[in-house]
N, C-alpha and C. Protein backbone atom coordinates (compact mmCIF):
# COMPACT_ATOMS: atom_id res chain seq x y z
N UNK A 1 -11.45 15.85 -14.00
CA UNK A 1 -10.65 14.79 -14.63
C UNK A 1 -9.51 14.35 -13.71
N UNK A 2 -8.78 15.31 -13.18
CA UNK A 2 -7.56 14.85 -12.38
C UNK A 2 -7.73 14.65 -11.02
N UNK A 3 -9.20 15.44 -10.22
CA UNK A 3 -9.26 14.29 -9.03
C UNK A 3 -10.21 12.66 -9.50
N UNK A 4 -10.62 12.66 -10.47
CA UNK A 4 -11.12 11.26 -10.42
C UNK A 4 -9.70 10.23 -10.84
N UNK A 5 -8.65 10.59 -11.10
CA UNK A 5 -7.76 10.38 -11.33
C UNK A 5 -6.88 9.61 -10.23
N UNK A 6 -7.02 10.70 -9.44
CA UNK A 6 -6.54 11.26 -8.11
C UNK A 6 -7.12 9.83 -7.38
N UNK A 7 -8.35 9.60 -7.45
CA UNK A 7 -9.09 8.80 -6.77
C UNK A 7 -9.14 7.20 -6.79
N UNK A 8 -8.70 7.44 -8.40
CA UNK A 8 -8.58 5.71 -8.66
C UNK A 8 -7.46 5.08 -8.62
N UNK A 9 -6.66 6.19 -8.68
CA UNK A 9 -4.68 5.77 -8.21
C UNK A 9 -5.08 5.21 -6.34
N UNK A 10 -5.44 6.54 -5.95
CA UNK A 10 -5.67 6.34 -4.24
C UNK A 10 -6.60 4.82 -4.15
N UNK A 11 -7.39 4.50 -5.35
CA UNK A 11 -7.85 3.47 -4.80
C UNK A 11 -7.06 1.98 -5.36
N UNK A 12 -6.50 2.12 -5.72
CA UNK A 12 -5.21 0.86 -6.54
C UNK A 12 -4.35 1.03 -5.65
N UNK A 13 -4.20 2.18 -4.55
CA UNK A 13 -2.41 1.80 -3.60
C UNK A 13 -3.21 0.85 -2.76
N UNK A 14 -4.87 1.57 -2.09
CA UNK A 14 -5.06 1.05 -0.70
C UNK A 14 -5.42 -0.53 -1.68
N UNK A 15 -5.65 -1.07 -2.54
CA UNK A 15 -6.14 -2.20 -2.88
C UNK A 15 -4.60 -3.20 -2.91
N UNK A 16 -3.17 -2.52 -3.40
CA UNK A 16 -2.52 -2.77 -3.63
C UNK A 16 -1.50 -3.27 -2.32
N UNK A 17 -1.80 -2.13 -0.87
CA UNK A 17 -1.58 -1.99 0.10
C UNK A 17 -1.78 -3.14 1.06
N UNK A 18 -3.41 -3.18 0.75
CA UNK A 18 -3.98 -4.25 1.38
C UNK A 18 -3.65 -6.02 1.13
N UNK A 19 -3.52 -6.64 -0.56
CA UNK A 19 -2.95 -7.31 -1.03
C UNK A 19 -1.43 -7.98 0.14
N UNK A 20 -0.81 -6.98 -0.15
CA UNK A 20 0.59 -6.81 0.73
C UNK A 20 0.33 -7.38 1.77
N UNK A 21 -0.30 -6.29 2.60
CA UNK A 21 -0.88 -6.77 4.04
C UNK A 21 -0.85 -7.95 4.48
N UNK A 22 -2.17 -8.77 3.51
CA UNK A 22 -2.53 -9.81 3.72
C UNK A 22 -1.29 -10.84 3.51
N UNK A 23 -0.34 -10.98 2.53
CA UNK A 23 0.41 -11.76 1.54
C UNK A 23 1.81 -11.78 2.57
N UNK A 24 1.66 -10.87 3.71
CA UNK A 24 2.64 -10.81 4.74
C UNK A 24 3.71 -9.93 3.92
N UNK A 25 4.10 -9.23 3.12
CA UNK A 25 5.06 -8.47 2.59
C UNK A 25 5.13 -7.10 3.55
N UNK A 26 4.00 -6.58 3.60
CA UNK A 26 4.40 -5.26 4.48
C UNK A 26 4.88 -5.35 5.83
N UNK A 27 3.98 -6.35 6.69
CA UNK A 27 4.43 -6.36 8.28
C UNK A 27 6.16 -6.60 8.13
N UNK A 28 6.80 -7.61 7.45
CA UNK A 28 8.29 -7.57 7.08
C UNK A 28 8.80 -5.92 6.69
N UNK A 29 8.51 -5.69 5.96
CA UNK A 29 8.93 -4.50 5.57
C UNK A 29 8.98 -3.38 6.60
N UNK A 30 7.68 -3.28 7.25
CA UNK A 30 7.97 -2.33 8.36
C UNK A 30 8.78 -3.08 9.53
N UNK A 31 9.13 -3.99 9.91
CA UNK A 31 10.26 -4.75 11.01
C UNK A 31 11.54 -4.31 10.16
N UNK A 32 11.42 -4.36 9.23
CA UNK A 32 12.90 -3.91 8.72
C UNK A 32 12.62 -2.47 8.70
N UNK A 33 12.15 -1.24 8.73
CA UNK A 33 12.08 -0.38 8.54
C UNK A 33 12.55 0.26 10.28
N UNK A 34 11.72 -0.70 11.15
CA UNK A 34 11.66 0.10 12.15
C UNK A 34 13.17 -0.88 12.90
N UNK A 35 13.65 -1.95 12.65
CA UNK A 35 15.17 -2.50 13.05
C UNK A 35 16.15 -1.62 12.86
N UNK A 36 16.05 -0.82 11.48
CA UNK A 36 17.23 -0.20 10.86
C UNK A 36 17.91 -0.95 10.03
C-alpha cells in the first residue's frame, strides 16, 4: 500500500517537475538559487 503510494506521489512531482520545466518556472528558480 505505501510503496504504491510512494510511487504515485514520485510520479505527480516528476509530472509536476516537468510542467515547470517546460512553463520556464524552474530554469528561473535554479538562476536564483545558484546567484544567491
Amino acid at each position: 500500500m505505501v510503496s504504491i503510494l510512494l510511487l504515485r506521489i514520485r510520479k505527480y512531482v516528476l509530472l509536476g517537475s516537468l510542467i515547470m520545466y517546460h512553463s520556464g518556472i524552474l530554469p528561473t528558480c535554479l538562476e536564483k538559487d545558484r546567484g544567491g
